[in-house]
C-alpha atoms as a PDB file:
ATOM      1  CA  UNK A   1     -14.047 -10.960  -0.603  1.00  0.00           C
ATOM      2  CA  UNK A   2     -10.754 -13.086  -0.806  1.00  0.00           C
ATOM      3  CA  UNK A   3      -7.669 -14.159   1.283  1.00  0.00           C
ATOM      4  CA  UNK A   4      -5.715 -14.723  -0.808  1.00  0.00           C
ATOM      5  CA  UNK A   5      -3.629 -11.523  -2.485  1.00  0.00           C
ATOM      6  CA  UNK A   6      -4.790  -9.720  -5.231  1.00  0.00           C
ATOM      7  CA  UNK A   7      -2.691  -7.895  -8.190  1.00  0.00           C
ATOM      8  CA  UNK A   8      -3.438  -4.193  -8.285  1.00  0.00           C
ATOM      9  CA  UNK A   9      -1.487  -1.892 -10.884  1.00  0.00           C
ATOM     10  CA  UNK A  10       0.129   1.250  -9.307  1.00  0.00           C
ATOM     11  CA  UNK A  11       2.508   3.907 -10.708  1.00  0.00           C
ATOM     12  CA  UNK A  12       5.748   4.778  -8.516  1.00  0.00           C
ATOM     13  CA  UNK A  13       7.446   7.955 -10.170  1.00  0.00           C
ATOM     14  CA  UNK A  14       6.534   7.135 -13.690  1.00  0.00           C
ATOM     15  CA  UNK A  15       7.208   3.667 -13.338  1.00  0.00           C
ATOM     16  CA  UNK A  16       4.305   1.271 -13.235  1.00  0.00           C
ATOM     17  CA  UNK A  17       4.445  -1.914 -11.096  1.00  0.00           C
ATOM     18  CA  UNK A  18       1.682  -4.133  -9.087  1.00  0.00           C
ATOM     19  CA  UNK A  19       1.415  -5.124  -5.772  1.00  0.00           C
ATOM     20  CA  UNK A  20      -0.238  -8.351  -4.178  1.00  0.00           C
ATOM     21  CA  UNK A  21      -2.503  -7.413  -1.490  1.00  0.00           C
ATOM     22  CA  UNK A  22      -5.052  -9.284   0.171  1.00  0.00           C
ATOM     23  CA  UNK A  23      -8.371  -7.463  -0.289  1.00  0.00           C
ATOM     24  CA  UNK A  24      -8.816  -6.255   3.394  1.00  0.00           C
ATOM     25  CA  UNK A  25      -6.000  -4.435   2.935  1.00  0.00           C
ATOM     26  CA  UNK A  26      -6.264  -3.395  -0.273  1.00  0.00           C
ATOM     27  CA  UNK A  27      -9.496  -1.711   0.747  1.00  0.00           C
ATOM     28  CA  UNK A  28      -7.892  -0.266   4.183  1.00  0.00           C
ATOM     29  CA  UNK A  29      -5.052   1.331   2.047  1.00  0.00           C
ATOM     30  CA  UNK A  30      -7.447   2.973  -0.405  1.00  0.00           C
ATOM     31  CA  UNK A  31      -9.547   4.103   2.578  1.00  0.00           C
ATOM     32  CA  UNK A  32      -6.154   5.676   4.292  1.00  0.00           C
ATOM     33  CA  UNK A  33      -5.085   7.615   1.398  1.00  0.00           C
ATOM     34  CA  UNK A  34      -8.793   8.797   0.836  1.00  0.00           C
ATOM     35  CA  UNK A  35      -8.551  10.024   4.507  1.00  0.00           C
ATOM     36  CA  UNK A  36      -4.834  11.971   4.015  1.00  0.00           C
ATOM     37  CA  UNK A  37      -6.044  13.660   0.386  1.00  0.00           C
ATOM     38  CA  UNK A  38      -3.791  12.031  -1.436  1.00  0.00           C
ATOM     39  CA  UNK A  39      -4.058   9.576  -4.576  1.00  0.00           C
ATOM     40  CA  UNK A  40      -3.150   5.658  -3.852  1.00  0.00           C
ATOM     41  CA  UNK A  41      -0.230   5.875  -6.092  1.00  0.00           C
ATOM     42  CA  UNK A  42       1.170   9.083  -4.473  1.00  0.00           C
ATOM     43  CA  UNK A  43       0.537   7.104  -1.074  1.00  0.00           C
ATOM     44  CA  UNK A  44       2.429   4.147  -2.206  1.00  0.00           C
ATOM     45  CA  UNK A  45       5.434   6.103  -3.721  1.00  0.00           C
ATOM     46  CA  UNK A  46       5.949   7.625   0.096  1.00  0.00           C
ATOM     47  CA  UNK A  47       5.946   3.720   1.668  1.00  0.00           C
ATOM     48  CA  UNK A  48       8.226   2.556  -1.250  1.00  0.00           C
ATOM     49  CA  UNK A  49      10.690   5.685  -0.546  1.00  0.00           C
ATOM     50  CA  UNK A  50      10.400   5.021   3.228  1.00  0.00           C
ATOM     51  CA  UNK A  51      11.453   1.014   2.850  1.00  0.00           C
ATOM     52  CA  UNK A  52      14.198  -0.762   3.234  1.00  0.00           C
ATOM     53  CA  UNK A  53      15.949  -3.365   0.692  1.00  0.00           C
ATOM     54  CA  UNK A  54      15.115  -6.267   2.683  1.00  0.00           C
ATOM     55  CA  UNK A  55      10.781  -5.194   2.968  1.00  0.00           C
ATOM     56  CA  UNK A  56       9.098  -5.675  -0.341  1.00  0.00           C
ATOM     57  CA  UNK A  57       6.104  -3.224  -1.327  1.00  0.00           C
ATOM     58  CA  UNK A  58       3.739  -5.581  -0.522  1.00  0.00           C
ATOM     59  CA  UNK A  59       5.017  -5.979   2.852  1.00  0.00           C
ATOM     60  CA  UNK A  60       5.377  -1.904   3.680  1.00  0.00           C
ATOM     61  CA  UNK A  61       2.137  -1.835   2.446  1.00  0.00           C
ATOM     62  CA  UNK A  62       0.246  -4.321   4.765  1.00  0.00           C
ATOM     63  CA  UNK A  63       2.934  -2.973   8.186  1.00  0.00           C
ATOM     64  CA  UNK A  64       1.468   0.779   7.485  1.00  0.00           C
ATOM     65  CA  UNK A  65      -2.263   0.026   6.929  1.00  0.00           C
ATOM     66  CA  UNK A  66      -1.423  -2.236  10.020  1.00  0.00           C
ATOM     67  CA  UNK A  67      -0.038   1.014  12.225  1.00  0.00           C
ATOM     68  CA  UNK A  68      -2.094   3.031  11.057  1.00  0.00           C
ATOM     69  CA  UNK A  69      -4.864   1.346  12.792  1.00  0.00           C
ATOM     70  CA  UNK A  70      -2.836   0.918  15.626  1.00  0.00           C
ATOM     71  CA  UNK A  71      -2.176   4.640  16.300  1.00  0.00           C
ATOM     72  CA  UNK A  72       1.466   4.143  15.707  1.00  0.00           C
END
């Protein structure tokens, strides 16, 4: 296990591109899509289509694992 971020590859619509993700939350993201039926990258496309310009991919990644586990 690490702190510090991670790459991991991921394809948005067709388009690949890689997120840095500390491996906690790496681990909680693949756990959350696992739980919804749905693959990581389909997961990912929904928080990249549900972010604003100023949030990088990274960051919408991290604040959903984060409410998820807060009920939110």
């Amino acid at each position: 296990m690490t702190a510090r971020p991670v790459k991991h590859s991921l394809t948005l619509r067709g388009h690949r591109t890689s997120v840095s993700l500390e491996d906690d939350f790496w681990r909680a993201f693949c756990e959350i899509a696992e739980k919804k039926h749905v693959s990581v990258n389909a997961l990912a496309a929904d928080i990249d289509a549900e972010r604003g310009v100023d949030c990088g991919l990274a960051t919408a990644i991290r604040l959903y694992v984060l409410r998820h586990y807060r009920g939110g």
